[in-house]
Protein backbone atom coordinates (compact mmCIF):
# COMPACT_ATOMS: atom_id res chain seq x y z
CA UNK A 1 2.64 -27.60 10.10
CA UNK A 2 3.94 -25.12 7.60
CA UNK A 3 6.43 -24.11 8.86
CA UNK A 4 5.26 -20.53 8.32
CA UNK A 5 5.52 -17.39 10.81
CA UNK A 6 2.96 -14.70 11.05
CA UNK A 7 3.30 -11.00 12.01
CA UNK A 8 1.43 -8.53 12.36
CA UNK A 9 1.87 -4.72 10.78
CA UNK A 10 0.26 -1.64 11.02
CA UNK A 11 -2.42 -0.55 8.76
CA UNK A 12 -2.58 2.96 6.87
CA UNK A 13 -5.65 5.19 8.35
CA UNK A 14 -7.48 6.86 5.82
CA UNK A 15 -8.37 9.34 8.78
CA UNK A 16 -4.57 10.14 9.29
CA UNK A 17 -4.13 11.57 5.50
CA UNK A 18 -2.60 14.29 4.60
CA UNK A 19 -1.87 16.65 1.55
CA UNK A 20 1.11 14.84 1.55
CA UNK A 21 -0.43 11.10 1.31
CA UNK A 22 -2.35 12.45 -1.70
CA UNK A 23 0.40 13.94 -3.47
CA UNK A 24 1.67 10.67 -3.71
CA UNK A 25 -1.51 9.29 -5.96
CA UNK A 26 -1.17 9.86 -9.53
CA UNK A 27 -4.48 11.41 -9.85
CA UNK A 28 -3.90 12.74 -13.84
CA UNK A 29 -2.79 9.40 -15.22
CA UNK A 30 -5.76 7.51 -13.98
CA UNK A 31 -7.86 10.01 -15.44
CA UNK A 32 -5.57 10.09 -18.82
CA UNK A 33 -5.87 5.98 -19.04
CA UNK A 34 -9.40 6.21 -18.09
CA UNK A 35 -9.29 4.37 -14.88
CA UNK A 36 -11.96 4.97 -12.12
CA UNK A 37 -10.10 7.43 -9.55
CA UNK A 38 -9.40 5.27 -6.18
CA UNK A 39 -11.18 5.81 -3.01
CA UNK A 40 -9.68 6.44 0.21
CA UNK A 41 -9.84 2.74 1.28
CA UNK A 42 -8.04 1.72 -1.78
CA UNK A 43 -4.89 4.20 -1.75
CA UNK A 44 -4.55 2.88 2.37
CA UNK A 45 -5.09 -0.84 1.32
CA UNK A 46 -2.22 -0.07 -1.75
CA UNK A 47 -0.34 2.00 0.37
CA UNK A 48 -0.21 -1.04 3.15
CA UNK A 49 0.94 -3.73 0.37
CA UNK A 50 3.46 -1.64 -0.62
CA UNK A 51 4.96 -0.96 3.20
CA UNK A 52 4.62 -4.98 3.07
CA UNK A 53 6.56 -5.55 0.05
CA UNK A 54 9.00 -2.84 0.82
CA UNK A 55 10.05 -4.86 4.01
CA UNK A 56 10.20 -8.18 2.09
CA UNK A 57 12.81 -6.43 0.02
CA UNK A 58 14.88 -4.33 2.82
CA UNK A 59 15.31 -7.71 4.92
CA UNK A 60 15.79 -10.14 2.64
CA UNK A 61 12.83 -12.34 2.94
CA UNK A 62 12.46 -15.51 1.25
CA UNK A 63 8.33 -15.16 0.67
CA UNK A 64 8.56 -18.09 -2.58
């Protein structure tokens, strides 16, 4: 077909967060640009995307 190969990776928790996940959301700058604050869903959903990408760049992955 596509030639294309899937995996699979696992998915931040919002129920596993910690002081220390928040500390890593730039609470004050939203606020300062006037951007709605994000929810819990929305900091696991960036925080997974950025895992993603982070591997894409570590092994060399072709994703274009």
């Amino acid at each position: 077909m596509l030639g294309l190969e899937a995996t699979f990776q696992p998915a931040a928790d919002i129920r596993d967060f910690t002081l220390k996940t928040y500390s890593k959301v730039d609470r004050q700058t939203r606020r300062r640009l006037g951007l709605w604050l994000l929810a819990d869903a929305e900091i696991a959903c960036s925080m997974n995307h950025n895992q993603i990408m982070r591997e894409v760049v570590e092994n060399g992955l072709n994703v274009f």
